[in-house]
C-alpha atoms as a PDB file:
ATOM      1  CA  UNK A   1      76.430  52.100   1.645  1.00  0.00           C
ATOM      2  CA  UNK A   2      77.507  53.641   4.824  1.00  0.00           C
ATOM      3  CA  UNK A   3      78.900  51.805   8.355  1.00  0.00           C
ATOM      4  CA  UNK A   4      75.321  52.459   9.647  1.00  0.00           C
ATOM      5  CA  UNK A   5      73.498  50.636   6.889  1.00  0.00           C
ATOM      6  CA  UNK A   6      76.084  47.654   6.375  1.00  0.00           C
ATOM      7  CA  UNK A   7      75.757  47.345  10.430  1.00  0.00           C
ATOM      8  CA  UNK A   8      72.048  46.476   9.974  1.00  0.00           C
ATOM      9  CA  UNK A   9      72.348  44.336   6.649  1.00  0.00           C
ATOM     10  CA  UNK A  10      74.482  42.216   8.991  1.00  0.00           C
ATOM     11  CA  UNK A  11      72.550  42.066  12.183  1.00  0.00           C
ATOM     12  CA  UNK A  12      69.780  41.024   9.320  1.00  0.00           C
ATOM     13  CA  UNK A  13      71.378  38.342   8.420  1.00  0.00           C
ATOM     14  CA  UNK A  14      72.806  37.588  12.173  1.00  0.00           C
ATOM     15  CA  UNK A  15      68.718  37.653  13.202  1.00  0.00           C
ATOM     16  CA  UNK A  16      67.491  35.606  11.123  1.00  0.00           C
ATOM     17  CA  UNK A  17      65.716  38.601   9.441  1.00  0.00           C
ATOM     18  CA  UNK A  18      67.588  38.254   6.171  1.00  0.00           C
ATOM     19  CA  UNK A  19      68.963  35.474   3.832  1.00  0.00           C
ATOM     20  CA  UNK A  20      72.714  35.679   3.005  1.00  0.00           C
ATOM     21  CA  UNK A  21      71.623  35.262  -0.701  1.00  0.00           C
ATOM     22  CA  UNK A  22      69.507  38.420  -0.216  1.00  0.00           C
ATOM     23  CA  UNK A  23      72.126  39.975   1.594  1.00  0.00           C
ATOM     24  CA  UNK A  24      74.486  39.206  -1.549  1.00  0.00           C
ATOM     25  CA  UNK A  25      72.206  40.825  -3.515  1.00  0.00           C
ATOM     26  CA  UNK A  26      72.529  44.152  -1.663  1.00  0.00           C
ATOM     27  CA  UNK A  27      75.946  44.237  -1.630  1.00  0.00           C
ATOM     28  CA  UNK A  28      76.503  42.894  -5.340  1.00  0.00           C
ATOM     29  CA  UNK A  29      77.744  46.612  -6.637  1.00  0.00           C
ATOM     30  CA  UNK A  30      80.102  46.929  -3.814  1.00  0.00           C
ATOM     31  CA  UNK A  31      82.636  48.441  -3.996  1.00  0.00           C
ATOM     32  CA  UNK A  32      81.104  50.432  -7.522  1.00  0.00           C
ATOM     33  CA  UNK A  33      78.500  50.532  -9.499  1.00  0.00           C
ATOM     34  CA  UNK A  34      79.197  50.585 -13.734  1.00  0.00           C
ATOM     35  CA  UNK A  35      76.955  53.346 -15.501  1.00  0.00           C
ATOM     36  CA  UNK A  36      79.137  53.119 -18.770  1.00  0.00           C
ATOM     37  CA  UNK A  37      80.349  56.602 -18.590  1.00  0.00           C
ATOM     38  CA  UNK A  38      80.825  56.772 -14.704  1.00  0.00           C
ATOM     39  CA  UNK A  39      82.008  54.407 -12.070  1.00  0.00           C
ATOM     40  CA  UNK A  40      79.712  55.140  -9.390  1.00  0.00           C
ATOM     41  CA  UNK A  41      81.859  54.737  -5.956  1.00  0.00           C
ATOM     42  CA  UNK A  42      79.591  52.909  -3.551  1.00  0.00           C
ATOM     43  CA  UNK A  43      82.794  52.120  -0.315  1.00  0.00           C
ATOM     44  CA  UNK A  44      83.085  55.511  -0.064  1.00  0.00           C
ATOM     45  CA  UNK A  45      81.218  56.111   2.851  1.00  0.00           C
ATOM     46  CA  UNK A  46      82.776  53.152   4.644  1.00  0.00           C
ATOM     47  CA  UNK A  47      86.415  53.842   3.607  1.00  0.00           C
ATOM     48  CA  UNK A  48      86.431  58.204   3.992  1.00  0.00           C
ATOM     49  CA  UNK A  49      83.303  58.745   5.911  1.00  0.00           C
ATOM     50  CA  UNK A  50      81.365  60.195   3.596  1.00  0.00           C
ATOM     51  CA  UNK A  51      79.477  59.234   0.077  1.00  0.00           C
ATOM     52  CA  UNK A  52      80.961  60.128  -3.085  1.00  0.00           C
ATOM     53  CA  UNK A  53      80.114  63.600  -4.046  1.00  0.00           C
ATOM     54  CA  UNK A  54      79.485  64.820  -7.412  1.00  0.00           C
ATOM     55  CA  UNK A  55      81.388  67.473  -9.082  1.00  0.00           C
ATOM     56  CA  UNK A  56      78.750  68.550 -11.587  1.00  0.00           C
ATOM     57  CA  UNK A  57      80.875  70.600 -14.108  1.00  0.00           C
ATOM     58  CA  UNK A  58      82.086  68.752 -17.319  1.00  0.00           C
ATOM     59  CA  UNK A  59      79.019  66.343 -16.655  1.00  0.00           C
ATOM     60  CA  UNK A  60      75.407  66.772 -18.777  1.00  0.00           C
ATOM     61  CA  UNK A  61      72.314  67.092 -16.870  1.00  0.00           C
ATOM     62  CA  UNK A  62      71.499  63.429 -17.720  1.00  0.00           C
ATOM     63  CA  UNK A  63      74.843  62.427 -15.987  1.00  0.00           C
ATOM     64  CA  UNK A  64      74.401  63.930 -13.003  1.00  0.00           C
ATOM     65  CA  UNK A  65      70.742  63.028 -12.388  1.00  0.00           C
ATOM     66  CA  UNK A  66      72.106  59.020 -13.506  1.00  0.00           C
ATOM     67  CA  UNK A  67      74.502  59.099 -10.940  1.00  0.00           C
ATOM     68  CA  UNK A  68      72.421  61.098  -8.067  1.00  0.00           C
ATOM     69  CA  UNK A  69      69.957  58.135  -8.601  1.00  0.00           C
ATOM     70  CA  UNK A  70      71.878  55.422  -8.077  1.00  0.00           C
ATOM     71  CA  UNK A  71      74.133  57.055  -5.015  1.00  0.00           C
ATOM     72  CA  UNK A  72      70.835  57.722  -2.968  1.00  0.00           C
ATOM     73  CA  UNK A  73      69.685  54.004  -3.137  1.00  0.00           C
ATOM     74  CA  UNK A  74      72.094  53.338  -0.290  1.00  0.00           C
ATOM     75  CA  UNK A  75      73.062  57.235   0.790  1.00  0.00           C
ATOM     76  CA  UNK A  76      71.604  60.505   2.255  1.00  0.00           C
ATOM     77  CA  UNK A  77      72.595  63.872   2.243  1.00  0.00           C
ATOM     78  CA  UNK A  78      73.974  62.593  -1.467  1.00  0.00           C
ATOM     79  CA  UNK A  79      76.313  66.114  -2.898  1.00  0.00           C
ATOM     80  CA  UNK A  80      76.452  67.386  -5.932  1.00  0.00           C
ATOM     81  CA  UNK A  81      78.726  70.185  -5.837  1.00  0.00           C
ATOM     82  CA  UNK A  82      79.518  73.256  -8.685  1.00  0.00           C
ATOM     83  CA  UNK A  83      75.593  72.879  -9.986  1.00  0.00           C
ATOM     84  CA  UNK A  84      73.965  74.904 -12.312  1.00  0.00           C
ATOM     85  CA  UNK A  85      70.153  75.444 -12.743  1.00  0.00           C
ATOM     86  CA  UNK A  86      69.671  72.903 -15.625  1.00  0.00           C
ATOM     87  CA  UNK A  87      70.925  70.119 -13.768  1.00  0.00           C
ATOM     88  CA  UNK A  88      68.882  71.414 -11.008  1.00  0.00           C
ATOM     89  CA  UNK A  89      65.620  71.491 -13.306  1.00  0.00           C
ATOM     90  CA  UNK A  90      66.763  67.685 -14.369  1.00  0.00           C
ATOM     91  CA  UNK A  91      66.951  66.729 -10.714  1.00  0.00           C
ATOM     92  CA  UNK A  92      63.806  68.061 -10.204  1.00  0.00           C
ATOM     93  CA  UNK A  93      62.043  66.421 -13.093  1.00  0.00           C
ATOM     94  CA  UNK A  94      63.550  63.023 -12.083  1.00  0.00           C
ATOM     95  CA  UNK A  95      61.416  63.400  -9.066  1.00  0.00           C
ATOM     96  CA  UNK A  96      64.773  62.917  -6.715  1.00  0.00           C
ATOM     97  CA  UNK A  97      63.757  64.838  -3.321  1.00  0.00           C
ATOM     98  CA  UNK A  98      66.535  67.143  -3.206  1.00  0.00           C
ATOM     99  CA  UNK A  99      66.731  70.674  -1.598  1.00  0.00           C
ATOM    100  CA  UNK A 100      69.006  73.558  -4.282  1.00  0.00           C
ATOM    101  CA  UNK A 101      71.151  75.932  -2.297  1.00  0.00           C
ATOM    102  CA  UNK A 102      71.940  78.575  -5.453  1.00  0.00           C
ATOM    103  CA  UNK A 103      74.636  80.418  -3.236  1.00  0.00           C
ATOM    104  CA  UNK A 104      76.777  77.644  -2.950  1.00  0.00           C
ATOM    105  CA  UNK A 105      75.637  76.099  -6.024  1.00  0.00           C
ATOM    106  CA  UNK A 106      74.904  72.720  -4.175  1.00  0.00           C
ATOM    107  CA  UNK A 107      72.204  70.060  -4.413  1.00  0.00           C
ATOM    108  CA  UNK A 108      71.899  68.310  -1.033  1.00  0.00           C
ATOM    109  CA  UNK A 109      69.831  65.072  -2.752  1.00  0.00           C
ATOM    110  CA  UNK A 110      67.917  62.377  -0.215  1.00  0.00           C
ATOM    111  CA  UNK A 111      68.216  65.182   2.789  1.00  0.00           C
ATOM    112  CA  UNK A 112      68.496  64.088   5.909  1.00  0.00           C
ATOM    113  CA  UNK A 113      68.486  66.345   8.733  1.00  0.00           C
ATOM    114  CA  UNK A 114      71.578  65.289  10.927  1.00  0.00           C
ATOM    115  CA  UNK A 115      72.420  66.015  14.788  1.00  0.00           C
ATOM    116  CA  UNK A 116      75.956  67.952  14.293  1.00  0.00           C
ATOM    117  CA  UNK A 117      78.891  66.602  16.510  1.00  0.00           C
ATOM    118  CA  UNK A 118      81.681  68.633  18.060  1.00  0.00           C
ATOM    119  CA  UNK A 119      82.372  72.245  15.748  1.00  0.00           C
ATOM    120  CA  UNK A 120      83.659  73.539  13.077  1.00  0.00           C
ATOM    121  CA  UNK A 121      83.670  77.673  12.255  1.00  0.00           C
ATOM    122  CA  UNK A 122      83.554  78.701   8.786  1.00  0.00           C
ATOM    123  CA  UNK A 123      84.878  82.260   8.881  1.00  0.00           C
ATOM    124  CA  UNK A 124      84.583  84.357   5.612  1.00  0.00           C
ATOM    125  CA  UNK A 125      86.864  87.258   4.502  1.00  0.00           C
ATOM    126  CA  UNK A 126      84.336  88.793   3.008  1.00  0.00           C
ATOM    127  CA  UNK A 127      80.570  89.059   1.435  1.00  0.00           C
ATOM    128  CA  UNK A 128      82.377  88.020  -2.197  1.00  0.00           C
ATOM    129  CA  UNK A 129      83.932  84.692  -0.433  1.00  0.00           C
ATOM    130  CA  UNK A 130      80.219  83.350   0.969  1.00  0.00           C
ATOM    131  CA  UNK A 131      79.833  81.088  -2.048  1.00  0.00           C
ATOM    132  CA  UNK A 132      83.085  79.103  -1.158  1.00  0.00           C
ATOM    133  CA  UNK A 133      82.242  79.572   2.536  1.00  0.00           C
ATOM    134  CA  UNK A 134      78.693  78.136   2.434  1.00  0.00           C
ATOM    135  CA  UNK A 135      79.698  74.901   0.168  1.00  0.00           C
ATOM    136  CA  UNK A 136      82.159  74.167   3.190  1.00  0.00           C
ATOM    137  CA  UNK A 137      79.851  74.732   5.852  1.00  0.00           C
ATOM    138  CA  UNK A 138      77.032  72.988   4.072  1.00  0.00           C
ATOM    139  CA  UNK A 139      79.152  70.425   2.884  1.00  0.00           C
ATOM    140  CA  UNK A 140      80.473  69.989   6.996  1.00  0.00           C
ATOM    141  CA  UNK A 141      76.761  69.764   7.869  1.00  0.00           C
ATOM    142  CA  UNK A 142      75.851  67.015   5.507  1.00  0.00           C
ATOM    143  CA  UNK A 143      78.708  64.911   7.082  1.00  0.00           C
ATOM    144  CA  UNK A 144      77.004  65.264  10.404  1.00  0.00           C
ATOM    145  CA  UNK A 145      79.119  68.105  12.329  1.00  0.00           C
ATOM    146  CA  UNK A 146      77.934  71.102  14.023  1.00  0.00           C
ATOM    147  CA  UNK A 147      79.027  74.351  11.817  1.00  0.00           C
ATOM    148  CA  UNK A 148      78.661  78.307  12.734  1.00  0.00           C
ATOM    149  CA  UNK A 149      79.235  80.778  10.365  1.00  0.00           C
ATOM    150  CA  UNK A 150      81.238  83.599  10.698  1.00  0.00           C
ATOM    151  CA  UNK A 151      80.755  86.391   7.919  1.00  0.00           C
ATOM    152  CA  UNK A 152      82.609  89.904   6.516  1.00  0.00           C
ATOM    153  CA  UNK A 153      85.516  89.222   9.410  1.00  0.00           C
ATOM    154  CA  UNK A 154      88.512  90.024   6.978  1.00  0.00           C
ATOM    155  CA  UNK A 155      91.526  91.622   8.076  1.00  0.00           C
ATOM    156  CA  UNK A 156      90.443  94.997   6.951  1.00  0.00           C
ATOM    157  CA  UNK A 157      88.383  95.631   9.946  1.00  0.00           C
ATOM    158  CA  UNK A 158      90.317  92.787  12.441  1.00  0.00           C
ATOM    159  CA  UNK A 159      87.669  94.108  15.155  1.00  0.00           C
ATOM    160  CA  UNK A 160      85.113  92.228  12.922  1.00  0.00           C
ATOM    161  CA  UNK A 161      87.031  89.375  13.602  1.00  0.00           C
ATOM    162  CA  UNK A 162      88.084  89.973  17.067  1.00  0.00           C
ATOM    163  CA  UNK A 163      84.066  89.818  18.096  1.00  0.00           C
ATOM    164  CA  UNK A 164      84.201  86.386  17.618  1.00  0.00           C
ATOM    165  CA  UNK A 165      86.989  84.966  19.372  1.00  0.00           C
ATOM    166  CA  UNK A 166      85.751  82.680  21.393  1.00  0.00           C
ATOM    167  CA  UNK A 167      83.925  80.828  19.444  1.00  0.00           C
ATOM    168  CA  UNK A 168      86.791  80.334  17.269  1.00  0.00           C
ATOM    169  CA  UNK A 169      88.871  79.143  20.149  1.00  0.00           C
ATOM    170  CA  UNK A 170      85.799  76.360  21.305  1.00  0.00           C
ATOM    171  CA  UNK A 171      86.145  74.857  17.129  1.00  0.00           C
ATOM    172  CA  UNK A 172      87.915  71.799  16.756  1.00  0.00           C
ATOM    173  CA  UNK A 173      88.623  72.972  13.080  1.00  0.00           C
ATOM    174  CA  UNK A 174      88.283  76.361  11.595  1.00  0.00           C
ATOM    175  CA  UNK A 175      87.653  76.564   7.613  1.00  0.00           C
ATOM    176  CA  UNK A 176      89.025  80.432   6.904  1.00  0.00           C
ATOM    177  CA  UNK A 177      88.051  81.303   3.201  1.00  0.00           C
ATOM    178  CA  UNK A 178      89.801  84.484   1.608  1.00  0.00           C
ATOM    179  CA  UNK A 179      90.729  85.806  -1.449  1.00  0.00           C
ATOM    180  CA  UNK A 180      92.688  89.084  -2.795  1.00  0.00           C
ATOM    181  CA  UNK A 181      95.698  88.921  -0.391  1.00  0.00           C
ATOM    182  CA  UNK A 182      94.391  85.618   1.757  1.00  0.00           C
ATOM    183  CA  UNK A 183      95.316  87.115   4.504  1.00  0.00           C
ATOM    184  CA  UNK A 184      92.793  85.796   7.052  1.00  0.00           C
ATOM    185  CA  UNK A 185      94.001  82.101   7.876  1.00  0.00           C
ATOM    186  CA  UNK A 186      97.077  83.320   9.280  1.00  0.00           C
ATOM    187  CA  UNK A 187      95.616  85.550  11.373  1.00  0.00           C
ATOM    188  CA  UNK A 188      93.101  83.181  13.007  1.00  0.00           C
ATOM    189  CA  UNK A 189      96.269  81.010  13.510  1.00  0.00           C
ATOM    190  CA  UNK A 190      98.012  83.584  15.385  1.00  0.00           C
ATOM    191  CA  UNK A 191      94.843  83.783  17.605  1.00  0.00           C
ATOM    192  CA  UNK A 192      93.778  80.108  18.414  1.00  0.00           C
ATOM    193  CA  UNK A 193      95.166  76.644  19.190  1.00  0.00           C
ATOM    194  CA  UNK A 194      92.885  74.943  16.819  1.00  0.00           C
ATOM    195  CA  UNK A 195      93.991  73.468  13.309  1.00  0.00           C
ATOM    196  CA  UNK A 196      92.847  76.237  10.409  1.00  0.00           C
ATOM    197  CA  UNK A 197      92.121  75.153   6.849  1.00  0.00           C
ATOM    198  CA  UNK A 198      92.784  77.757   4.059  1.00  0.00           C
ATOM    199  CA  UNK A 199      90.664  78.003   1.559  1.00  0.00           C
ATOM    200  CA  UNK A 200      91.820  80.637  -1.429  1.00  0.00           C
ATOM    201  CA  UNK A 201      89.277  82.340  -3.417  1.00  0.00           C
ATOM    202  CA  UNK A 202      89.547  83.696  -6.490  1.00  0.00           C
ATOM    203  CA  UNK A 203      88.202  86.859  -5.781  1.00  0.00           C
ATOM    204  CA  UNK A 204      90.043  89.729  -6.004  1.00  0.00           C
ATOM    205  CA  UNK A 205      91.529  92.384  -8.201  1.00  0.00           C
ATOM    206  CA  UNK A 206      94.017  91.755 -11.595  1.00  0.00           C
ATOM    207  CA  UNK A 207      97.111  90.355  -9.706  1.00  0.00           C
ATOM    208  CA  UNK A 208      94.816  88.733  -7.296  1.00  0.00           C
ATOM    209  CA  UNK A 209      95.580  85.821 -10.529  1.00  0.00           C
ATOM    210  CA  UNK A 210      92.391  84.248  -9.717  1.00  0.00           C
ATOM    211  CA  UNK A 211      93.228  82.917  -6.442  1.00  0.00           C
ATOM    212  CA  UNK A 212      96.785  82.586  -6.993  1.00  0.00           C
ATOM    213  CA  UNK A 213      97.935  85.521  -4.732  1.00  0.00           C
ATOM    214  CA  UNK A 214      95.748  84.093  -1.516  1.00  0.00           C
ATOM    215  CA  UNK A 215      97.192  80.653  -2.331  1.00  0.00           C
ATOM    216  CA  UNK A 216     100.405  81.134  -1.951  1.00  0.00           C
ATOM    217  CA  UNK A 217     100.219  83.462   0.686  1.00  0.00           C
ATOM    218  CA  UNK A 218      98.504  80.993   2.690  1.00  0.00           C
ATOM    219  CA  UNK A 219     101.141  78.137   1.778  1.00  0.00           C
ATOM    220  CA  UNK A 220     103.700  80.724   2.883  1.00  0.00           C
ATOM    221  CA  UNK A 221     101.706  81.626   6.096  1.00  0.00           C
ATOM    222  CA  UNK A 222     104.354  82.022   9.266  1.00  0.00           C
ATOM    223  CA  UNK A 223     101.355  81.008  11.767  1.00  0.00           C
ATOM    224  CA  UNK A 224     101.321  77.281  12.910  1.00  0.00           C
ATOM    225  CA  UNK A 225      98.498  75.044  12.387  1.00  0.00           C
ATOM    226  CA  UNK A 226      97.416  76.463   8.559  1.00  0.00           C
ATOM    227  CA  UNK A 227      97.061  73.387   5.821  1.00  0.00           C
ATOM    228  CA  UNK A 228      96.190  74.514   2.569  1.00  0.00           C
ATOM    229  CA  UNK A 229      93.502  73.521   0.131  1.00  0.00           C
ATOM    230  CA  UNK A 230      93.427  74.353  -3.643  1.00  0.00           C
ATOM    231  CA  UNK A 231      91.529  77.695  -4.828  1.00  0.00           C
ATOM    232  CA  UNK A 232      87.759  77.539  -3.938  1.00  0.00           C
ATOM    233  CA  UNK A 233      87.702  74.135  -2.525  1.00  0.00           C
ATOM    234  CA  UNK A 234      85.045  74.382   0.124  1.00  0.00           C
ATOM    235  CA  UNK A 235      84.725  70.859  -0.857  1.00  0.00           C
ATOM    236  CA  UNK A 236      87.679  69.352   0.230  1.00  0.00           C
ATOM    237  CA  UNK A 237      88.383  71.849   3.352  1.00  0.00           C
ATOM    238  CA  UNK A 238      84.948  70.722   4.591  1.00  0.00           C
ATOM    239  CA  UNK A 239      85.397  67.040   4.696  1.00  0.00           C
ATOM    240  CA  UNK A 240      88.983  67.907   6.330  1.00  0.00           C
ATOM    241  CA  UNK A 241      87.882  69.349   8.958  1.00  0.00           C
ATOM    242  CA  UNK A 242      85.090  66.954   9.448  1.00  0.00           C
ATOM    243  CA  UNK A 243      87.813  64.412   9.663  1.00  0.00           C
ATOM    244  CA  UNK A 244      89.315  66.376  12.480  1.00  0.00           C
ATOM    245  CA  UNK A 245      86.302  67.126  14.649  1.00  0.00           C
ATOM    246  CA  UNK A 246      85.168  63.595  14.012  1.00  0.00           C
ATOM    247  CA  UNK A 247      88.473  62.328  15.623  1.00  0.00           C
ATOM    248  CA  UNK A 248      88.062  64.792  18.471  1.00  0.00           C
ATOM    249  CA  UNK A 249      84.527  63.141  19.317  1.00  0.00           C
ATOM    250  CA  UNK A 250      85.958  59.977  19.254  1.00  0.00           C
ATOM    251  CA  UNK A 251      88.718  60.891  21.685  1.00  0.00           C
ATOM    252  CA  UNK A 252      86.355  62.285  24.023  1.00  0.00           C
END
């Protein structure tokens, strides 16, 4: 249950609307929800900002569908990240209304169209990096903040990247996604005054090691302003940045 729904359960029960037994009721699971093989986190949303995602691999298609159904009860824009097309088909025959992004291998279930606050760029080194890229900025979207994309800009061609410097420099928080040398993060750090969040890829060539290379070029990056997320965690570079442009809009 998120601030916005728990805000009206109460003014329920202020108004006369709503019994405090019934109200009870509704919040009975709270703070989780025991499916046996999963404790479903339902505070999430009112402790981080955001409903409990799903990270899909490791989990059957039974799982994920078990746990999509009882997160959307309360939730929208419900995430199940690192999907494959069976769970998708299982979603789908569970008659959850869900919409499949393959690219980023998401399902966005209970979508809700939301009014994006403040911005956040995702910039992407390059064409191989979009499936990291588009879970952040889809991820950043679900969470209710205003995302542009920002495609093929890696430091091979720094005019690519050049084009688009001033939208970088309006962001409150830039996601920059690279692999082979991870190179790009640094660079957008020694352009703007806005926080960056690395995200390494594990693209790249034999000593790229899978992402390794980027990573710890980007933890060793000499420009201010660069955190550091683990290899291909649009996930968790999304919400931070959310985080960030969420504080901003509360500031102003």
């Amino acid at each position: 249950m998120d601030s916005e729904r728990l805000r009206a359960l109460l003014d329920a029960v202020a108004g006369g609307r709503m019994t405090a037994e019934d109200a009870m009721a509704r919040l009975r699971d709270l703070p989780y929800a025991d499916l046996g093989f999963a404790k479903v986190d339902l505070h999430r949303a009112l402790r981080a900002g955001g409903a409990e995602a799903i990270f899909c691999p490791g989990k059957t298609p039974a799982q994920v569908v078990a746990i999509l159904q009882r997160l959307v009860v309360d939730h929208v824009n419900v995430i199940a990240t690192r999907a494959d097309e069976a769970m998708v088909a299982a979603v789908a025959g569970a008659g959850l209304p869900h919409v499949w992004h393959p690219l980023a291998r998401l399902i966005l279930a209970r979508p809700e169209p939301r009014e994006g606050i403040g911005l956040v760029v995702v910039a992407a080194a390059g064409t191989a990096d979009l499936p990291v890229a588009e879970e952040a900025a889809l991820v950043a979207e679900a969470l209710g903040n205003r995302v542009e994309r920002v495609t093929d800009c890696g430091v091979a061609g720094l005019h690519r990247l050049l084009a688009h410097r001033e939208l970088l420099a309006e962001a409150n928080a830039i996601v920059a996604v690279a692999g082979m040398e991870g190179a790009l993060p640094s660079v957008i750090g020694g352009l703007v005054d806005r926080p960056v969040i690395a995200v390494p890829t594990s693209v790249g060539y034999g000593t790229s090691l899978n992402g390794l290379a980027a990573l710890l070029a980007m933890l060793n990056s000499c420009a201010p302003g660069v955190s550091v997320v683990n290899v291909d965690n649009g996930y968790g570079a999304a919400h931070q940045a959310s985080q960030i442009n969420h504080l901003v809009a509360k500031i102003r």
